[in-house]
Protein backbone atom coordinates (compact mmCIF):
# COMPACT_ATOMS: atom_id res chain seq x y z
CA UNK A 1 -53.48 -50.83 82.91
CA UNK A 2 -50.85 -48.96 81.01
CA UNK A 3 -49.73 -46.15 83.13
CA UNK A 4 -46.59 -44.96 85.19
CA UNK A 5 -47.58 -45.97 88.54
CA UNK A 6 -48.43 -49.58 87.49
CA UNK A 7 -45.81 -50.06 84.74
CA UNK A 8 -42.24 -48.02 85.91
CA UNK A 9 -43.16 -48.41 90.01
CA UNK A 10 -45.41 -51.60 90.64
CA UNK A 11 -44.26 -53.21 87.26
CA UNK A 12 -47.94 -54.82 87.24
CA UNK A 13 -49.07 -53.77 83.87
CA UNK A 14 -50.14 -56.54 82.14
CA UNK A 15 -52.93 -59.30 83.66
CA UNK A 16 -50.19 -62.01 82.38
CA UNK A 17 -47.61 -60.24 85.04
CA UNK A 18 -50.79 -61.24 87.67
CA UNK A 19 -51.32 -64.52 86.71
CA UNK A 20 -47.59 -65.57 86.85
CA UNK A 21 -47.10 -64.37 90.47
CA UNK A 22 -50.46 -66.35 90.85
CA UNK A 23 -49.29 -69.27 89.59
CA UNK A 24 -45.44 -68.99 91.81
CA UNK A 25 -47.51 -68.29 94.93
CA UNK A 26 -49.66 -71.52 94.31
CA UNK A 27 -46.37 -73.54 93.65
CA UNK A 28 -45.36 -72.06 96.61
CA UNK A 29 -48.46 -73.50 98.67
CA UNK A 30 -48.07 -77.04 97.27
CA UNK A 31 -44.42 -76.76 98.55
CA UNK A 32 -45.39 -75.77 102.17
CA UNK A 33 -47.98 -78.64 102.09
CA UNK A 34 -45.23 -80.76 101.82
CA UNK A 35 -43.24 -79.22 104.55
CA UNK A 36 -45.87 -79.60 106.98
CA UNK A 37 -46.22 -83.06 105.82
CA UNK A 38 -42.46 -83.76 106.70
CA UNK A 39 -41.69 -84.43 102.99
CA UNK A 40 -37.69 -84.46 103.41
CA UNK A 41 -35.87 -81.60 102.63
CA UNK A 42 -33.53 -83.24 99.55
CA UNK A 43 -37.25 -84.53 98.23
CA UNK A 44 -38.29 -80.82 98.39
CA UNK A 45 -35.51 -79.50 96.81
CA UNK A 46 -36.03 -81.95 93.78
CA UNK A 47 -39.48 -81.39 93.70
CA UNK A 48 -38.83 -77.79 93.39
CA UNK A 49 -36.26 -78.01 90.48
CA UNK A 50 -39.31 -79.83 88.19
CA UNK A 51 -41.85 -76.76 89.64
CA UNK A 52 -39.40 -74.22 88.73
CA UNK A 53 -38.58 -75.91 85.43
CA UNK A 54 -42.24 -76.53 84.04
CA UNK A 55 -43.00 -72.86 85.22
CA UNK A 56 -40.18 -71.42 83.30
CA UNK A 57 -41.86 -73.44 80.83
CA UNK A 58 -45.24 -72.27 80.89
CA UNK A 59 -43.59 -68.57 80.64
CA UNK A 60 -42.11 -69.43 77.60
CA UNK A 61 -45.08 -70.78 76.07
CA UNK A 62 -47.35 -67.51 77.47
CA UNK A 63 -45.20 -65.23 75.71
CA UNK A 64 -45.36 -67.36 72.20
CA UNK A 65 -41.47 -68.84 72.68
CA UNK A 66 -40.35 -65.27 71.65
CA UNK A 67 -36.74 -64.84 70.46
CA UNK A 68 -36.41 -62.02 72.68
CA UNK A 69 -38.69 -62.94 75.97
CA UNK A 70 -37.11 -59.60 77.84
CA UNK A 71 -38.72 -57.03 75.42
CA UNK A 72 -41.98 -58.43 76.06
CA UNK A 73 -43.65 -56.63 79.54
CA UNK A 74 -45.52 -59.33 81.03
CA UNK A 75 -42.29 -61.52 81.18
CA UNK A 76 -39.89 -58.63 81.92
CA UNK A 77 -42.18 -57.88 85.00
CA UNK A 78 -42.89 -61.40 85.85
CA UNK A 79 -38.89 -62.18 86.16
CA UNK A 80 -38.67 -58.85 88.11
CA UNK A 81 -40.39 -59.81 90.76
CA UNK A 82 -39.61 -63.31 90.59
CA UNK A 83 -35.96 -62.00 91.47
CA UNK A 84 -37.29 -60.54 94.51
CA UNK A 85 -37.94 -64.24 95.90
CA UNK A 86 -34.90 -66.20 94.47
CA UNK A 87 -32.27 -63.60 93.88
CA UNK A 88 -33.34 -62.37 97.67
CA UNK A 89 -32.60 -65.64 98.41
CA UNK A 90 -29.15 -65.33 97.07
CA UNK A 91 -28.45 -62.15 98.85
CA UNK A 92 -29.64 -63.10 102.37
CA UNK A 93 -27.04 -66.34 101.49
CA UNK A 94 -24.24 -63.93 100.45
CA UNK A 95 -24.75 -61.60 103.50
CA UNK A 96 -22.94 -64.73 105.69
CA UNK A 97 -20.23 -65.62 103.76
CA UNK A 98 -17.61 -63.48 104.90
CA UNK A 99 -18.60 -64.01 109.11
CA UNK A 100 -19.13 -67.17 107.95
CA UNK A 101 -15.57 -67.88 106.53
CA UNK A 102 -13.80 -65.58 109.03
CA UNK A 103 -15.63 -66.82 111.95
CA UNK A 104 -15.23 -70.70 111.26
CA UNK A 105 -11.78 -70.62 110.43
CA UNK A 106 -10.89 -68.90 113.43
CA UNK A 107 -12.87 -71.21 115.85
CA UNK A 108 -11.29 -73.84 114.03
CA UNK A 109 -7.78 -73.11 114.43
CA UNK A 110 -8.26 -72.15 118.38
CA UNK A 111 -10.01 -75.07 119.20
CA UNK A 112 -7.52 -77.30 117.01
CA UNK A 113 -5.06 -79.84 118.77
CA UNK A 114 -1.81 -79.56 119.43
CA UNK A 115 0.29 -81.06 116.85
CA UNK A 116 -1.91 -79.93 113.85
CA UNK A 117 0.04 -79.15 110.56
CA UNK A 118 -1.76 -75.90 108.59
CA UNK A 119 0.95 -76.01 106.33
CA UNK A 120 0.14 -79.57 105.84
CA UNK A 121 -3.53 -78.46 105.05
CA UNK A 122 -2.38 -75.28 102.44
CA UNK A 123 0.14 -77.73 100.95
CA UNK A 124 -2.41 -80.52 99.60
CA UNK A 125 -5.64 -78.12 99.30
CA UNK A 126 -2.94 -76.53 96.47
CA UNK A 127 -2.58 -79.39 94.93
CA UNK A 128 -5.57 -81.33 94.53
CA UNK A 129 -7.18 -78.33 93.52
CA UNK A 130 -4.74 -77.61 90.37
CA UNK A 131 -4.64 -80.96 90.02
CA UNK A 132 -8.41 -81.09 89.28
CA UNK A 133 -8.45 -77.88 87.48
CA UNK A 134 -5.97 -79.26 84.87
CA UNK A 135 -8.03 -81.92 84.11
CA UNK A 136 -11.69 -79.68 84.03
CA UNK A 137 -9.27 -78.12 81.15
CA UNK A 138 -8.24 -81.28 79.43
CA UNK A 139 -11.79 -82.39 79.61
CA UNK A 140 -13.17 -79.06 78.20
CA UNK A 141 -10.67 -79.20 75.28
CA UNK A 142 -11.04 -82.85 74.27
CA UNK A 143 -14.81 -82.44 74.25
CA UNK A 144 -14.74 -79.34 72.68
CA UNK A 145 -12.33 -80.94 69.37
CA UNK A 146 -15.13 -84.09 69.79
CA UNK A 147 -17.86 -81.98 68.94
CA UNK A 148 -15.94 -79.29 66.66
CA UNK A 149 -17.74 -76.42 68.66
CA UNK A 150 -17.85 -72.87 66.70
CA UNK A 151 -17.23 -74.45 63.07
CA UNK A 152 -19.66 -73.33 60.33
CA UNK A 153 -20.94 -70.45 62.12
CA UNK A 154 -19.63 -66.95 60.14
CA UNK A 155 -16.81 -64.68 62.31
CA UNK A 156 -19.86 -62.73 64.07
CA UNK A 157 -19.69 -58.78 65.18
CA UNK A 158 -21.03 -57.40 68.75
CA UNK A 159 -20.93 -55.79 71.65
CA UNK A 160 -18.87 -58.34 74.24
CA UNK A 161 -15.99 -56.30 75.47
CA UNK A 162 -13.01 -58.19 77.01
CA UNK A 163 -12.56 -57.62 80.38
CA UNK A 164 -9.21 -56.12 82.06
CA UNK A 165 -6.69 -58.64 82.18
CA UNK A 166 -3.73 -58.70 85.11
CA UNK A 167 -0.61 -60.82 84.95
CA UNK A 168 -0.25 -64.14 87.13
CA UNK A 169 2.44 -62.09 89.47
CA UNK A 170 -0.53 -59.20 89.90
CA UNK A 171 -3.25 -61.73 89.98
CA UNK A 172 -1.34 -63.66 92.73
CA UNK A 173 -0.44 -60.82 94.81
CA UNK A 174 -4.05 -59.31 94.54
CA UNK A 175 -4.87 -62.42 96.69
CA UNK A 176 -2.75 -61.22 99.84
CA UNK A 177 -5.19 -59.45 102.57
CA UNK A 178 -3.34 -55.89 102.23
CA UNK A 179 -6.93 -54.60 103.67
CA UNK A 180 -9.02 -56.50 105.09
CA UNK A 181 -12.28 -54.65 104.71
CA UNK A 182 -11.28 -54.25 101.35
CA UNK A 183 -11.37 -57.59 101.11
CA UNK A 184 -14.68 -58.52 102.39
CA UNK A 185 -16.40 -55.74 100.24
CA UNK A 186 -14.75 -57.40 97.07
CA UNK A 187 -15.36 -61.10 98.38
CA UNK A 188 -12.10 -62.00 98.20
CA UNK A 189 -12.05 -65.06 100.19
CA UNK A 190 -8.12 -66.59 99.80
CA UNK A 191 -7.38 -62.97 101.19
CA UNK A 192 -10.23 -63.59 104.04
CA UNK A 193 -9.15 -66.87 104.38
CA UNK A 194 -5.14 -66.08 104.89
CA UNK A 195 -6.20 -63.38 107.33
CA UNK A 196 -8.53 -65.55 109.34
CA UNK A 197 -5.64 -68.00 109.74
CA UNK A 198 -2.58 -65.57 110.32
CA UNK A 199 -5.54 -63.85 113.08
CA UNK A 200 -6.46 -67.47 114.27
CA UNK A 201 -2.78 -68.76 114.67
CA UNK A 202 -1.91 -65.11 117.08
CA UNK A 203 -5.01 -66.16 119.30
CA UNK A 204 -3.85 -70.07 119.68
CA UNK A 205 -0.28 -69.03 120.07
CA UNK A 206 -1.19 -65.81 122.91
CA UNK A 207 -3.38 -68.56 124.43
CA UNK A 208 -0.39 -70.33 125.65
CA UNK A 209 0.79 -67.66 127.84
CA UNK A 210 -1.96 -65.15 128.47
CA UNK A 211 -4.79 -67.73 128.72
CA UNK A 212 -7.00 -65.83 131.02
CA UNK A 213 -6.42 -62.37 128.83
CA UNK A 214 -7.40 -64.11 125.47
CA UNK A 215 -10.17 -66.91 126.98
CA UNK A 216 -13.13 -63.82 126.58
CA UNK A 217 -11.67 -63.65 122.69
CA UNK A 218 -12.14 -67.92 122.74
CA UNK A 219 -15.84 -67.73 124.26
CA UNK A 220 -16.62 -64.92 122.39
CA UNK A 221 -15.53 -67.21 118.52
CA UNK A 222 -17.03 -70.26 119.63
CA UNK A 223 -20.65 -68.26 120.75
CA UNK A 224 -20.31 -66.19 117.49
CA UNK A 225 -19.99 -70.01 115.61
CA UNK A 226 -23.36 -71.24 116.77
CA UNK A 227 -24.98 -68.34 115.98
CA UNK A 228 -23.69 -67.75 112.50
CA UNK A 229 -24.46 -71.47 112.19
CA UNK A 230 -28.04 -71.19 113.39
CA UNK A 231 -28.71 -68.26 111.14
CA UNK A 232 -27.61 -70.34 108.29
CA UNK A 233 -29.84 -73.00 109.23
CA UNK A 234 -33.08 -70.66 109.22
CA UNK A 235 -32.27 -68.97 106.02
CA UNK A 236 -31.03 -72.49 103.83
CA UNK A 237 -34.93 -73.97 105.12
CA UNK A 238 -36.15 -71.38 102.43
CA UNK A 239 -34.39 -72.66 99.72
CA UNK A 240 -36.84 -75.26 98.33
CA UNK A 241 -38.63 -72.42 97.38
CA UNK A 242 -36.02 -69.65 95.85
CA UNK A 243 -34.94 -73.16 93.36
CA UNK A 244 -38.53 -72.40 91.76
CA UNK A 245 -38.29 -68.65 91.34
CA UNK A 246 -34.61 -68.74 90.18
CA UNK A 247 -34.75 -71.78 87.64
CA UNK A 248 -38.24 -70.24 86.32
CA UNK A 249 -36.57 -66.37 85.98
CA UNK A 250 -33.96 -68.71 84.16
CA UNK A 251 -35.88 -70.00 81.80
CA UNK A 252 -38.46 -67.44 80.91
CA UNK A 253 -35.56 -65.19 79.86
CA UNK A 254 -34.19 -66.72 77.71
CA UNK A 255 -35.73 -66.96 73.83
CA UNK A 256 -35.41 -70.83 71.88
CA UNK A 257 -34.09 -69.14 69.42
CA UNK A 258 -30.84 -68.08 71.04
CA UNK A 259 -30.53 -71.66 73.07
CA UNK A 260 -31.15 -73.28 69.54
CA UNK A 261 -27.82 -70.94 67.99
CA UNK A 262 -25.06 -72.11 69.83
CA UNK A 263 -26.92 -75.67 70.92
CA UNK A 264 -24.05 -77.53 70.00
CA UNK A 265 -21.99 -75.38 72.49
CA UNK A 266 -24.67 -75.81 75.30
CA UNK A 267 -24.41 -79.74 75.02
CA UNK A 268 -20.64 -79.99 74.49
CA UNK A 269 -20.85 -77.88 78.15
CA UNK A 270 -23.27 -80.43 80.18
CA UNK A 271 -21.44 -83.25 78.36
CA UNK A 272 -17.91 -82.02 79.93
CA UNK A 273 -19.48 -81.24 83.18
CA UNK A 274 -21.31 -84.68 83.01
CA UNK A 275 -17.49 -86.38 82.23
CA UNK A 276 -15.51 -83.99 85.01
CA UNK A 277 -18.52 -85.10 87.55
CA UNK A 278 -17.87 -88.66 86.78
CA UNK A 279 -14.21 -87.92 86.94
CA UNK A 280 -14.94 -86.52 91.12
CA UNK A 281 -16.69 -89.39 91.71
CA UNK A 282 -14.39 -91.92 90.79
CA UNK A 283 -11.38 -89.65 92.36
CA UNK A 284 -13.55 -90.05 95.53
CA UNK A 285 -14.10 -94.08 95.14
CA UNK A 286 -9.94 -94.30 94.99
CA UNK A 287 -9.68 -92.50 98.12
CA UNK A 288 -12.42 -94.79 99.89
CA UNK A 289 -15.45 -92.66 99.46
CA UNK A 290 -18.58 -94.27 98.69
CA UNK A 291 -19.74 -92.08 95.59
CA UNK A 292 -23.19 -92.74 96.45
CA UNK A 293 -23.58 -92.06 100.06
CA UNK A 294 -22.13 -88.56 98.91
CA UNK A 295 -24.12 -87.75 95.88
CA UNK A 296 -27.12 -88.34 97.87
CA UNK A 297 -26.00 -86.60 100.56
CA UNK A 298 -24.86 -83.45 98.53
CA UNK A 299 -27.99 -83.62 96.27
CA UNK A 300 -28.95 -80.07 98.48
CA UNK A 301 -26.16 -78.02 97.70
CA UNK A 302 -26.01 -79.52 94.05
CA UNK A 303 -29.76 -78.26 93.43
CA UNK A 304 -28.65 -74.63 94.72
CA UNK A 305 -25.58 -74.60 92.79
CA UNK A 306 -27.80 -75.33 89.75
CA UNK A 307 -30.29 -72.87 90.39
CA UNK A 308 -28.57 -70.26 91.94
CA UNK A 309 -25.77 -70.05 89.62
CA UNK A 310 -23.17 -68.62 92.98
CA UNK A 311 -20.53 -70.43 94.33
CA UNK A 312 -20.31 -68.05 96.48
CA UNK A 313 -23.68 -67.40 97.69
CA UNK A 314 -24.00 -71.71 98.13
CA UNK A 315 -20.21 -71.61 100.14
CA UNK A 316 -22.37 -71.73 103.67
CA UNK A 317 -24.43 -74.42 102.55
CA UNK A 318 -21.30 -76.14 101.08
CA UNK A 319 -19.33 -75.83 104.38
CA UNK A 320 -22.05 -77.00 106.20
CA UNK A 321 -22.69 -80.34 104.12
CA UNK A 322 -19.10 -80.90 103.81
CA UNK A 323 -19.44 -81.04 108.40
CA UNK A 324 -22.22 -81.92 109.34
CA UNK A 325 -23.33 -84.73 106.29
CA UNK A 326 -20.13 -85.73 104.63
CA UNK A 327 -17.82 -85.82 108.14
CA UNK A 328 -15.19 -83.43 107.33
CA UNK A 329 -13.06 -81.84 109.55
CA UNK A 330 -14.64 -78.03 110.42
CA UNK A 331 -10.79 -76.90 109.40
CA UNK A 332 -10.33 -78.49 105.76
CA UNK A 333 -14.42 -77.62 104.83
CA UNK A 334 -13.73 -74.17 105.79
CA UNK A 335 -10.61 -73.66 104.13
CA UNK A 336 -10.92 -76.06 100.89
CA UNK A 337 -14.12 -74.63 100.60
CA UNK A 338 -13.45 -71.05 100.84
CA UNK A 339 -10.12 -71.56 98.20
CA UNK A 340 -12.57 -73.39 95.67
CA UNK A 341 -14.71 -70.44 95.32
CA UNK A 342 -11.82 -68.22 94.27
CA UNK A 343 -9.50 -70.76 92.52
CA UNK A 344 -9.76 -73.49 90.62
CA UNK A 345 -13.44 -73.85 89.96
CA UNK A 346 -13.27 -76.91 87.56
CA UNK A 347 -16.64 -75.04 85.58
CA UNK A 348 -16.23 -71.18 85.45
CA UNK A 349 -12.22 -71.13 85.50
CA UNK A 350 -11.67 -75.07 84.01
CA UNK A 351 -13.92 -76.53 81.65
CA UNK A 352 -15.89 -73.68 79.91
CA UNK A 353 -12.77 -71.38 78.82
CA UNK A 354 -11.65 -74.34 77.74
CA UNK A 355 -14.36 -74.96 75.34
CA UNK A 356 -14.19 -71.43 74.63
CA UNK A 357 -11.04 -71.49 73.39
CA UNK A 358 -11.70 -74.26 71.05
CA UNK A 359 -14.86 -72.34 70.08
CA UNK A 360 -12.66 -69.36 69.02
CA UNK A 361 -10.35 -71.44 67.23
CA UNK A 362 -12.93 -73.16 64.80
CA UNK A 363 -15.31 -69.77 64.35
CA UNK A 364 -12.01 -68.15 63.05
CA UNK A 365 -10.43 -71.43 61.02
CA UNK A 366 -6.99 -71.48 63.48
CA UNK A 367 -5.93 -75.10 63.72
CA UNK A 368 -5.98 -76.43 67.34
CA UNK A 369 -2.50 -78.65 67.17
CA UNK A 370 -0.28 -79.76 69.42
CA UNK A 371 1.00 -76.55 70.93
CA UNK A 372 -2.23 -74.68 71.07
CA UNK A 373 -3.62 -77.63 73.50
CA UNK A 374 -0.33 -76.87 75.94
CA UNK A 375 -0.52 -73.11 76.24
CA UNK A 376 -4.58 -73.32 76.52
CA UNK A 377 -4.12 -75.68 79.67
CA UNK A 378 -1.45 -73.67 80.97
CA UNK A 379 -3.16 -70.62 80.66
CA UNK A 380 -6.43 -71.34 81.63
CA UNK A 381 -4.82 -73.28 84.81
CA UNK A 382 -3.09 -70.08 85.82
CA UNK A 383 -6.05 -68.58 85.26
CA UNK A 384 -8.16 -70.20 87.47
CA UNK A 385 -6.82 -68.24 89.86
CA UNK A 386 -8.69 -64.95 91.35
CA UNK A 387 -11.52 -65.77 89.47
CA UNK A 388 -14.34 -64.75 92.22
CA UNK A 389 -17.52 -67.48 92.51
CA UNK A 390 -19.94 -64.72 91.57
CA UNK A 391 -22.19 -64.76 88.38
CA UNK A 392 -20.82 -63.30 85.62
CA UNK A 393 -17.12 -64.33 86.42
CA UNK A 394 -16.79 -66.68 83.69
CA UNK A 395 -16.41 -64.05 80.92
CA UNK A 396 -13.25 -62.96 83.18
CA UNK A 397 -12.29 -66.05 83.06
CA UNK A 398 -12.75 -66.49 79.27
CA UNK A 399 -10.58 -63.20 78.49
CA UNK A 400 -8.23 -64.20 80.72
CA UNK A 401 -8.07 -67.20 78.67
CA UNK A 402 -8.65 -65.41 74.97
CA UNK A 403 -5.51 -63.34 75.85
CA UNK A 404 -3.63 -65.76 76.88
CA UNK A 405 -3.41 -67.74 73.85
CA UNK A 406 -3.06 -64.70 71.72
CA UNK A 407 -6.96 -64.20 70.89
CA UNK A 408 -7.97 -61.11 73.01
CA UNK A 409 -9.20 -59.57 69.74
CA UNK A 410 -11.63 -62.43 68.65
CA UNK A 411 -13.41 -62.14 72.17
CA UNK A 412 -16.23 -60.55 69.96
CA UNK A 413 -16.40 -63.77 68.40
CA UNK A 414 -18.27 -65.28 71.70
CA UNK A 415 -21.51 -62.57 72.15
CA UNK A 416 -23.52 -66.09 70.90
CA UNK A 417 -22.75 -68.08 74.07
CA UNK A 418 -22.39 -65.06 76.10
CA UNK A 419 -26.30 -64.28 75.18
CA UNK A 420 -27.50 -67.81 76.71
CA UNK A 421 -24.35 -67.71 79.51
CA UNK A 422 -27.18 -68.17 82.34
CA UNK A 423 -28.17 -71.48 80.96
CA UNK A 424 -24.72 -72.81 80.78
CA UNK A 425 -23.79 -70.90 84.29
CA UNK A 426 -25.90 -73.62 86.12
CA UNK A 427 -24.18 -76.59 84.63
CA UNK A 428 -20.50 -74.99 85.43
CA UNK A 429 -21.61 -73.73 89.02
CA UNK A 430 -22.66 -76.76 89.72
CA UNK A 431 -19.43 -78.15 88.86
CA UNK A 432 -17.83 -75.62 90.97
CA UNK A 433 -19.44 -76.64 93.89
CA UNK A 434 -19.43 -80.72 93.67
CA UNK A 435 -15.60 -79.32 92.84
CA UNK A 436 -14.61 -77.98 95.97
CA UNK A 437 -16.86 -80.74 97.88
CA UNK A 438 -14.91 -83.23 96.01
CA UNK A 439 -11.23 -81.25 96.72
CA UNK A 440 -12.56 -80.74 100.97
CA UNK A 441 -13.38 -84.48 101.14
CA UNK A 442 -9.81 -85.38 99.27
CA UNK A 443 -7.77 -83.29 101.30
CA UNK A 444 -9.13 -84.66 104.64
CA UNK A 445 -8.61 -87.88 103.57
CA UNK A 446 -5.00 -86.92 102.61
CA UNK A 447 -5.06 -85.35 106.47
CA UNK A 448 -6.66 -88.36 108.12
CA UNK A 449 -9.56 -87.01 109.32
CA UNK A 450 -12.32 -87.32 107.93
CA UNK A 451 -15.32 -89.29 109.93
CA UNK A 452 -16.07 -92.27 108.07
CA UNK A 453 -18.26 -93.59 110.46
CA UNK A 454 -20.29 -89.96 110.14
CA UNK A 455 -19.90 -89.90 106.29
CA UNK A 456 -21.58 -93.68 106.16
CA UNK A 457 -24.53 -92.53 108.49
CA UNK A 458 -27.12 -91.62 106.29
CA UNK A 459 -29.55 -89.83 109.07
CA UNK A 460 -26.17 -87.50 109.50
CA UNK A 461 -27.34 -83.89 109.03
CA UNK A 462 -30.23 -85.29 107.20
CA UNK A 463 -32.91 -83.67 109.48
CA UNK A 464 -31.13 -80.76 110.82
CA UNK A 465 -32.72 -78.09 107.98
CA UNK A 466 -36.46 -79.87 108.88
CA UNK A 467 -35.36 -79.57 112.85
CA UNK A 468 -34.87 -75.90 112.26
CA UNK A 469 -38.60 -75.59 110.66
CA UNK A 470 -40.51 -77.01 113.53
């Protein structure tokens, strides 16, 4: 079977390739079994983390655990087209993020009462979300001294090259919409997100004394709303299945051997998220938010955060649990949500440079004192910001960081955890999301208005995904 058309064009060489697709399209019979059989949605989604997990496995042990999975070409086709189902996924997601954002956040602000503060709203969506960046930093540093990450391992060679690094005055002003469509083709949301209000506020204000000239522009948002919402709905009902193509693809490419070099690193990660987690929940209980009403309630968004490894691509299905399970306002879940997947994600731009750092530090022998802990959380705070919810963005993130502290020229020094960075991408995306779920909920309850009486109702949203389905 070793020829051009089925190796370079079909990329079905091998029988192995065959019996791997087999296997995901018989997972992904069992899983509509259980859809016709009304199996909840959250059920599903759990059901197909442990699918996607023990095929990943069964990959791994196919190609012999290899060290180097990818240069084998039954697994480098298998993952191929396994991306065609949950990377897909991702991209039909991503396609309605930017109507999404623009759209809600204009319907918001025209349909908002008199009286309503959006400074108020910009003002305390700033703060708790620097707030709980600095402490994803403190976190990532104190666990990263705990479990002296990077020492004994040799000052290693390689190929990472540190990205381009702007100043805080650039980085900030990159944020300001100087072109909108330049904007949405580089997903910058805070830029989307200031237009959408400065274009939302003109409409509210004109609305005053030119009703009838600006009412088609009103019907018009509010129609354009459902729909977007209702598209949404259709594509998220597929996710049950992209969880067991993307966590398998995540697993069958990467080799034991490189999880098992920088292990240490990969458990001081899910330990910090684990502690930063616990750290959102109890933040929630002192604001009067029952911590397990919501984790059971965001398990959805959670899964896809973990799987999908986009903060971006889940900011829909964020913004939509944040409304319609968790009783937000449509106004703070738009805008809270759409800041926290540019800055201060408490996993890609808090905790993991942090640990980075740290890493650095003990691979090269510098002491980690008193005044390397202060410019680390300073620096990584400020640079938190701009850092786009995307995979990949981390390593910005971490240069950012390197440079910051003086270290640009060890970045080298990190090609270990930057080969296994898609393991360790789940655990911080998945901090990134419950991150700006955590920040939305916080900064309504700051506001006053979020639902209580909807956030305690457990059928709330619960059946809207399976409603869509029938």
């Amino acid at each position: 079977m070793d020829n051009v058309f089925l190796k370079d064009f079909l990329m079905l060489s091998d029988i192995k390739t065959l019996l791997c697709i087999g296997l995901l399209v018989a997972l992904f019979v069992v899983m509509n079994k259980l859809q016709k059989k009304k199996v909840n949605f959250s059920k599903r989604m759990i059901i197909g983390t442990v699918l996607g997990l023990i095929l990943g496995l069964v990959i791994q042990a196919i190609s012999g655990f290899a060290a180097n999975p990818m240069d084998i070409t039954f697994v480098a086709e298998t993952t191929k087209w396994y991306g065609l189902i949950g990377n897909g996924f991702i991209d039909l997601i991503r396609m309605l993020v930017i109507p999404l954002v623009m759209v809600s956040i204009v319907h918001v602000i025209i349909n908002m009462k008199e009286g309503a503060n959006i400074g108020k709203l910009t003002k305390n969506s700033i703060i708790v979300t620097m707030t709980m960046v600095v402490i994803a930093v403190v976190v990532g540093l104190v666990v990263g001294i705990l479990f002296n990450v990077g020492s004994g391992m040799a000052v290693a060679g390689g190929s990472a090259e540190i990205k381009e690094v702007k100043n805080v005055v650039d980085t900030l002003r990159g944020l300001l919409p100087a072109n909108p469509v330049k904007a949405m083709v580089d997903v910058n949301i805070i830029a989307l997100v200031m237009f959408s209000v400065f274009f939302g506020m003109g409409a509210k204000r004109m609305s005053k004394k030119y009703y009838d000239v600006v009412k088609p522009f009103f019907d018009l948002t509010n129609a354009l709303h459902k729909i977007i919402m209702s598209v949404a709905m259709t594509i998220i009902k597929y996710m049950p299945y992209a969880v067991i193509a993307l966590l398998a693809n995540t697993i069958a490419q990467r080799g034991l051997a490189s999880i098992l070099e920088v292990g240490i690193f990969i458990v001081a990660l899910y330990v910090a998220v684990a502690i930063m987690f616990v750290i959102q929940l109890i933040a929630l209980t002192i604001f009067g938010v029952n911590p397990i009403i919501y984790v059971k309630k965001a398990l959805p968004v959670m899964i896809l955060a973990f799987t999908s490894r986009s903060s971006v691509g889940c900011l829909p299905l964020t913004i939509e649990t944040l409304t319609d399970k968790l009783g937000v306002n449509d106004g703070t879940a738009s805008f809270v949500g759409g800041f926290g997947t540019t800055a201060g994600m408490q996993g890609c731009a808090g905790v993991f440079p942090a640990l980075l750092l740290v890493f650095v530090a003990n691979v090269n022998g510098m002491p980690i004192d008193v005044t390397f802990i202060a410019m680390s959380i300073i620096v990584v705070a400020l640079g938190s910001l701009g850092i786009a919810g995307i995979p990949g963005t981390a390593t910005m993130a971490a240069s950012v960081a390197l440079s910051g502290v003086g270290l640009a020229g060890s970045f080298p020094v990190v090609s270990p955890v930057l080969a296994i960075d898609p393991i360790i991408d789940m655990g911080r995306t998945l901090l990134n999301v419950t991150g700006s779920l955590t920040n939305a909920i916080i900064v309504d309850r700051t506001l006053g208005q979020m639902n209580m009486e909807h956030f305690k109702d457990m059928n709330a949203g619960a059946n809207k995904a399976d409603a869509m389905e029938d």
